[in-house]
N, C-alpha and C. Protein backbone atom coordinates (compact mmCIF):
# COMPACT_ATOMS: atom_id res chain seq x y z
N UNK A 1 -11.25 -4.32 32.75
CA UNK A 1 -11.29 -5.60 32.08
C UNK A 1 -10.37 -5.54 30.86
N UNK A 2 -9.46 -6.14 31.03
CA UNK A 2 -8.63 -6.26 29.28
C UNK A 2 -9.06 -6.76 28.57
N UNK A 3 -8.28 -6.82 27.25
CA UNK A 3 -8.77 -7.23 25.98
C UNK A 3 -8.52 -8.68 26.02
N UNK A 4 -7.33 -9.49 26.74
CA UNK A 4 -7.46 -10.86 26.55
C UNK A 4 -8.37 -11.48 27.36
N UNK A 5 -9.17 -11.01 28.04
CA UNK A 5 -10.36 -11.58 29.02
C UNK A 5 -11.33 -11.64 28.12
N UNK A 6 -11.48 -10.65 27.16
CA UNK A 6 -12.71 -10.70 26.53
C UNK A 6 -12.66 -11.57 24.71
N UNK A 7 -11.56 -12.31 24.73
CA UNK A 7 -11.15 -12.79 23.11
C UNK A 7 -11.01 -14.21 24.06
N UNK A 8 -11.51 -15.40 22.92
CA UNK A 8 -11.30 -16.70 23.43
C UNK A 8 -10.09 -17.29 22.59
N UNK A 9 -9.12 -18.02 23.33
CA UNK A 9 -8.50 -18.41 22.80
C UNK A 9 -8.41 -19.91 21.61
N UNK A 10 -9.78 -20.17 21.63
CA UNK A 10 -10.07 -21.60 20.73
C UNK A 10 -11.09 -20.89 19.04
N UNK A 11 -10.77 -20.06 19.03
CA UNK A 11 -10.80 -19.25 17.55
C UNK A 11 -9.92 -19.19 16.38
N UNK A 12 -10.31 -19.95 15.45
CA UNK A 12 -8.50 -19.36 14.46
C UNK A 12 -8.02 -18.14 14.29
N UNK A 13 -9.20 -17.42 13.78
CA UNK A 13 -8.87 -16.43 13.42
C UNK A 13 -9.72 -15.09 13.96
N UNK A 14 -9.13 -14.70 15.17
CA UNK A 14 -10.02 -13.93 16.15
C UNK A 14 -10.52 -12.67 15.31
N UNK A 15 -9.41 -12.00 14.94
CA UNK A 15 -9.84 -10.28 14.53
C UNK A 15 -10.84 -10.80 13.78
N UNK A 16 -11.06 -11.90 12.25
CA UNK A 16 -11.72 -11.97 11.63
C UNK A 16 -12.79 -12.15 12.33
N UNK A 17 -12.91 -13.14 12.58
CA UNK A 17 -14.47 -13.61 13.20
C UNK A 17 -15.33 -12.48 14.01
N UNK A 18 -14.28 -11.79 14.78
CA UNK A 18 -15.38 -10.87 15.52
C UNK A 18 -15.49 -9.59 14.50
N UNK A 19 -14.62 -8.98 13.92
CA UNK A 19 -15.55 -8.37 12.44
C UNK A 19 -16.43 -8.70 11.33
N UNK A 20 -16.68 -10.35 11.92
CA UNK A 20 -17.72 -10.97 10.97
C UNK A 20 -19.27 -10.89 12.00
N UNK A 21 -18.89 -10.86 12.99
CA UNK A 21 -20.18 -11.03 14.19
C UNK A 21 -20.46 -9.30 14.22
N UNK A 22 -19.84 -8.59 14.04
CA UNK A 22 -19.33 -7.10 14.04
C UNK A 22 -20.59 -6.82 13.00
N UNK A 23 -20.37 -7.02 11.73
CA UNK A 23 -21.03 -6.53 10.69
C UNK A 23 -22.99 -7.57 10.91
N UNK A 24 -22.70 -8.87 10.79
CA UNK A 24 -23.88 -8.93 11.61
C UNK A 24 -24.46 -8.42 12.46
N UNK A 25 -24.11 -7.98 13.37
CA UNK A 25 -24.70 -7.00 14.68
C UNK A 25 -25.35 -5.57 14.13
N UNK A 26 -24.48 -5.34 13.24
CA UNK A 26 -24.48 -4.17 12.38
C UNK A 26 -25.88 -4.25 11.36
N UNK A 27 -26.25 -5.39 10.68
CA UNK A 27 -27.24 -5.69 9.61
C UNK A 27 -28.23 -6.04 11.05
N UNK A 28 -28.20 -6.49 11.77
CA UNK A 28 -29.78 -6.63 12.95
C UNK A 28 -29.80 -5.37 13.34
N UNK A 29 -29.10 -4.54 13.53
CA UNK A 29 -29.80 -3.39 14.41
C UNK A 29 -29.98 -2.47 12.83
N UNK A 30 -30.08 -2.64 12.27
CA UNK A 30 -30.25 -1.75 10.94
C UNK A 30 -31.28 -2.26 10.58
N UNK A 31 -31.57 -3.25 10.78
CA UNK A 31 -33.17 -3.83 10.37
C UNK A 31 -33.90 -4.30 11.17
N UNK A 32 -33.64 -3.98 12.50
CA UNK A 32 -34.94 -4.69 13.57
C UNK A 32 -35.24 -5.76 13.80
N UNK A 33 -35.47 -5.97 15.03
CA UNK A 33 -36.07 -7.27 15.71
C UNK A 33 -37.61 -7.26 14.67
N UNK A 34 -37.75 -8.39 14.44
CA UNK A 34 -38.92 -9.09 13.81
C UNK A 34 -39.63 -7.97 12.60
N UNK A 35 -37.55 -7.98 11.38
CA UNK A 35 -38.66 -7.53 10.36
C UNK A 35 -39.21 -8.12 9.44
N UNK A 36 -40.14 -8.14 8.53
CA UNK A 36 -41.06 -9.12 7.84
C UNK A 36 -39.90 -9.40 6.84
N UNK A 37 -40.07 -10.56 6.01
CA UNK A 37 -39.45 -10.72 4.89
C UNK A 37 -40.70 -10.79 4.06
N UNK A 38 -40.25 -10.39 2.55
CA UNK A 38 -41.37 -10.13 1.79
C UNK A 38 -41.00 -11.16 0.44
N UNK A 39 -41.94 -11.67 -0.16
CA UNK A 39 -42.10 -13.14 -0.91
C UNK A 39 -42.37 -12.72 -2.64
C-alpha cells in the first residue's frame, strides 16, 4: 500500500494535520480509555 493511498488529498496542510492527530493519539493512549477527570 503506498503512501498516497493512505493521505487525502482535500487537506491543506497534510504533514501538519496528521502530526496533530499523531500527538493526540499519543495523549489517549498515555491516558486511557475512560480516565476520570478530577474537579
Amino acid at each position: 500500500m503506498g503512501e498516497d493511498i493512505l493521505k487525502r488529498k482535500d487537506i491543506l496542510y497534510p504533514d501538519l494535520s496528521y502530526k496533530i492527530i499523531g500527538c493526540a493519539f499519543d495523549v489517549y493512549n498515555s491516558l486511557g480509555s475512560g480516565h476520570s477527570e478530577k474537579y
